[in-house]
Protein backbone atom coordinates (compact mmCIF):
# COMPACT_ATOMS: atom_id res chain seq x y z
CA UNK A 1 218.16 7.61 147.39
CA UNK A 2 222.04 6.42 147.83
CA UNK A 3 221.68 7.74 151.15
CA UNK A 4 220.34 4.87 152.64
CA UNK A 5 222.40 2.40 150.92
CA UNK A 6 224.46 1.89 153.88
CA UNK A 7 224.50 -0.02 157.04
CA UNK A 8 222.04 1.43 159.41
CA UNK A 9 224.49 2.13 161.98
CA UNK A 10 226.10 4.32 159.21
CA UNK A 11 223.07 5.96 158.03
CA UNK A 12 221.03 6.52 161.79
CA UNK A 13 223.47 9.23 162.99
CA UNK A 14 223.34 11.13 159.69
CA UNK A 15 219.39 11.46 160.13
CA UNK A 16 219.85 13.14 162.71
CA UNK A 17 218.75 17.24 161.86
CA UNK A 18 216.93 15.74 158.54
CA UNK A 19 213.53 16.80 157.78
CA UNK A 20 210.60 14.39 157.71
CA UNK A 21 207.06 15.35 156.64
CA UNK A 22 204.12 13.21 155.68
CA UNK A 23 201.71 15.12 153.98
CA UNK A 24 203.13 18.37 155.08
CA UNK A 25 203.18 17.24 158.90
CA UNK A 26 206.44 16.81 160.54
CA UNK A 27 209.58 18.49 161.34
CA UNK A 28 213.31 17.14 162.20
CA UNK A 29 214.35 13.96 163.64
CA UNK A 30 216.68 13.68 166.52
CA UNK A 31 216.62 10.68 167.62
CA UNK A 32 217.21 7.54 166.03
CA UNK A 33 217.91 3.63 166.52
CA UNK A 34 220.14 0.77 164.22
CA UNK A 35 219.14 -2.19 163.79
CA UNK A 36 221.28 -5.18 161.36
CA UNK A 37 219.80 -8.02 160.19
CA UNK A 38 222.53 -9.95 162.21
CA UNK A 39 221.22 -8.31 165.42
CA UNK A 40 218.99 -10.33 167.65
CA UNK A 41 217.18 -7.10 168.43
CA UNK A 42 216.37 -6.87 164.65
CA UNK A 43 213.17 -7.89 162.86
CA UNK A 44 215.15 -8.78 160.03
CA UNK A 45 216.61 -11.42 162.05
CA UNK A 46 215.10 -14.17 161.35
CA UNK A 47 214.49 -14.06 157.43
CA UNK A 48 211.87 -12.23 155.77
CA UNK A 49 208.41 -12.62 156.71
CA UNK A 50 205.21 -10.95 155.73
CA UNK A 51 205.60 -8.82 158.86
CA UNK A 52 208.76 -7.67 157.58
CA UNK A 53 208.84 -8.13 154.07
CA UNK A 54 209.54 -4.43 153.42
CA UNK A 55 213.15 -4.54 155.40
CA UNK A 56 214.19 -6.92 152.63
CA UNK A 57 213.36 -4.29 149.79
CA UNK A 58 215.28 -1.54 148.68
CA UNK A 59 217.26 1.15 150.60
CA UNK A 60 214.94 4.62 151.52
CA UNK A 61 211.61 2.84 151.63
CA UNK A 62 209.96 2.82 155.01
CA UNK A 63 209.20 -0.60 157.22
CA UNK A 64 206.16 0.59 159.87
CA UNK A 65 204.93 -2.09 162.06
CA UNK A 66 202.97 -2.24 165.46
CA UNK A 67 204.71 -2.28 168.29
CA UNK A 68 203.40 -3.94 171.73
CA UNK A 69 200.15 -4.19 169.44
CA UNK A 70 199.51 -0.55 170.22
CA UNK A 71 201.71 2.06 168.74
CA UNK A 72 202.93 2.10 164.70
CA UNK A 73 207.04 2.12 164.56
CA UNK A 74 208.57 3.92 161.65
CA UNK A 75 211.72 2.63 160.02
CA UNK A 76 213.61 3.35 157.50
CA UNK A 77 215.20 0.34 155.42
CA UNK A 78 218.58 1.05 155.01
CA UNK A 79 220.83 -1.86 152.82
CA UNK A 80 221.06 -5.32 153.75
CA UNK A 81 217.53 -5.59 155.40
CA UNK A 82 219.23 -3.29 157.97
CA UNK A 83 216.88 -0.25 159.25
CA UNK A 84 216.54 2.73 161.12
CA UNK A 85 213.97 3.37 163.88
CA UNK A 86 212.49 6.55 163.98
CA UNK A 87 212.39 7.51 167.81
CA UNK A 88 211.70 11.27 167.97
CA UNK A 89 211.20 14.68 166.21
CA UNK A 90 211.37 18.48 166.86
CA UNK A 91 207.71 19.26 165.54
CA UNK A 92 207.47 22.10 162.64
CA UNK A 93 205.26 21.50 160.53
CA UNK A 94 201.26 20.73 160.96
CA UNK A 95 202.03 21.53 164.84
CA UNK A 96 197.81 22.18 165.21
CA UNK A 97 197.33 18.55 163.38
CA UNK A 98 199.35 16.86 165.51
CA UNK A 99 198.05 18.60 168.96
CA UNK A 100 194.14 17.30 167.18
CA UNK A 101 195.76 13.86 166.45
CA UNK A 102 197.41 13.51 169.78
CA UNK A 103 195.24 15.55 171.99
CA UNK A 104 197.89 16.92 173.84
CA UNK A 105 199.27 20.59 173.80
CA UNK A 106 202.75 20.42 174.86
CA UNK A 107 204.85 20.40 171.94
CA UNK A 108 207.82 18.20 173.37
CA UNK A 109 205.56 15.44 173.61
CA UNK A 110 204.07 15.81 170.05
CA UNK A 111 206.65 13.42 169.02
CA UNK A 112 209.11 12.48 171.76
CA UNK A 113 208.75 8.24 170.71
CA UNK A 114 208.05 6.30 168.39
CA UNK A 115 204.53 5.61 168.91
CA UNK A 116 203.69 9.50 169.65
CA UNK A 117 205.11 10.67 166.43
CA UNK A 118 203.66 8.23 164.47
CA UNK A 119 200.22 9.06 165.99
CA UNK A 120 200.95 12.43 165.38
CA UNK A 121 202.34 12.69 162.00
CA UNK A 122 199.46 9.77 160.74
CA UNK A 123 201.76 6.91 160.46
CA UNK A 124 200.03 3.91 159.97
CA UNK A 125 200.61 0.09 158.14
CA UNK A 126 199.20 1.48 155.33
CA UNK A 127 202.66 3.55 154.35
CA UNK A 128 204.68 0.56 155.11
CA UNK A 129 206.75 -0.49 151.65
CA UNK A 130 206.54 3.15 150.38
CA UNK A 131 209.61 5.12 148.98
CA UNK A 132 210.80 8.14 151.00
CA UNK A 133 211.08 9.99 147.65
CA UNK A 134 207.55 9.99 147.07
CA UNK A 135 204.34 11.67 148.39
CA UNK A 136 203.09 11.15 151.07
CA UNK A 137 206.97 11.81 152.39
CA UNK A 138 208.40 14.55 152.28
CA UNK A 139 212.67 13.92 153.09
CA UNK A 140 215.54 16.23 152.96
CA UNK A 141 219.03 15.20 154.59
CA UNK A 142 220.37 17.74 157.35
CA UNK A 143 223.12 19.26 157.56
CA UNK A 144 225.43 17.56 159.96
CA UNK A 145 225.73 20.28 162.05
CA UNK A 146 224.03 18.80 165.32
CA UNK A 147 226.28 17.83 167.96
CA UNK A 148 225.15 13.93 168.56
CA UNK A 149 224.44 11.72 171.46
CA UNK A 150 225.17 8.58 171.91
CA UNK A 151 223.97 5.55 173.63
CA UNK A 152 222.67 1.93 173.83
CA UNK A 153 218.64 0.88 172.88
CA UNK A 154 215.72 1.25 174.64
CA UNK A 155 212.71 -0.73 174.92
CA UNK A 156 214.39 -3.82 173.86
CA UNK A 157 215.75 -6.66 175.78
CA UNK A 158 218.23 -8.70 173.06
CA UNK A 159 221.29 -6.80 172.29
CA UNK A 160 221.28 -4.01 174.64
CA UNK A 161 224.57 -3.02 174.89
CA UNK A 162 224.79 -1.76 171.48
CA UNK A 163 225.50 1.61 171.34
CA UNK A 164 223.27 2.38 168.12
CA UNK A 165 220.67 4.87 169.68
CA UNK A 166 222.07 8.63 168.22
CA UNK A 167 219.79 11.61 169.55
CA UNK A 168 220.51 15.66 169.16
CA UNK A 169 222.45 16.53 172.28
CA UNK A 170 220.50 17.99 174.72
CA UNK A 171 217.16 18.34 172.74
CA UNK A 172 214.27 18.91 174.54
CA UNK A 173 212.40 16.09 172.20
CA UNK A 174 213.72 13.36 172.95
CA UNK A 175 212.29 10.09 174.05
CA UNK A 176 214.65 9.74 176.86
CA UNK A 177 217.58 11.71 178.05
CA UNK A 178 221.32 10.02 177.22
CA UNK A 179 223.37 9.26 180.17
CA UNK A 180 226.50 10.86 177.92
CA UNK A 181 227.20 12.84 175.64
């Protein structure tokens, strides 16, 4: 998909409203993080490695790794081993498979982080290196209608001040609330 043949910073706002499903469970990001391979923060940063190998294929392929060795992180590579994290979405789709996955039955925290809606949408290694355009993913762009938020990381300590984390204004998904809008 030439959508994600851009820079990450490019293509991270633009996610935002998209729909995401795997296997039919899902619904529509709105929040997301950059990340360049010439960022510190970046996995890509130092070279490829088998950890990483995916960030240095092709654009619109996913990179999902384990963060903290507890939660799965889903990325999606964008061009020049840059990606985008994948830090929340407005459930939709499979709502009663993701309240069994994550035993909990507030929506908002179906999928407000990383790790939740990866747990709750069945994200695991096992998808990492696979195209968006296939099954198990489901992927349609948004349409750019979403007012966006914008702020620096979280959950990182290089390369903080970047301000490359884009979220829905004012959605009650989130992982965390933006100090500005």
């Amino acid at each position: 998909m030439q959508f994600f043949d851009r820079e990450a910073a490019l293509v991270a706002p633009d996610l935002l409203g998209a729909t995401l499903l795997v296997d039919g469970v899902g619904g529509l990001i709105v929040e997301t993080e950059a990340y360049h391979p010439e960022d510190p923060a970046s996995h890509s940063y130092g070279g490829p490695t088998p950890r990483n190998a995916a960030m240095f294929g092709p654009p619109a392929r996913v990179y999902v790794y384990r963060s903290y060795g507890i939660h799965w992180c889903l990325n999606f590579v964008c061009s020049h081993a840059s990606a985008v994290l994948i830090r929340a979405i407005e459930p939709t789709a499979g709502i009663a498979i993701m309240r069994e996955r994550r035993g909990v039955g507030d929506i908002r925290q179906l999928c407000s982080g990383p790790g939740k809606l990866c747990e709750a949408m069945g994200v695991t290694r096992d998808l990492d290196g696979h195209g968006l355009a296939a099954p198990p993913f489901t992927f349609a762009p948004g349409t750019g209608a979403a007012r966006i938020a914008i702020g620096p990381r979280i959950g990182i300590t290089k390369a903080v001040e970047k301000p490359w984390r884009f979220g829905v204004a004012g959605s009650p998904f989130l992982s965390r609330k933006f100090a500005r809008v």
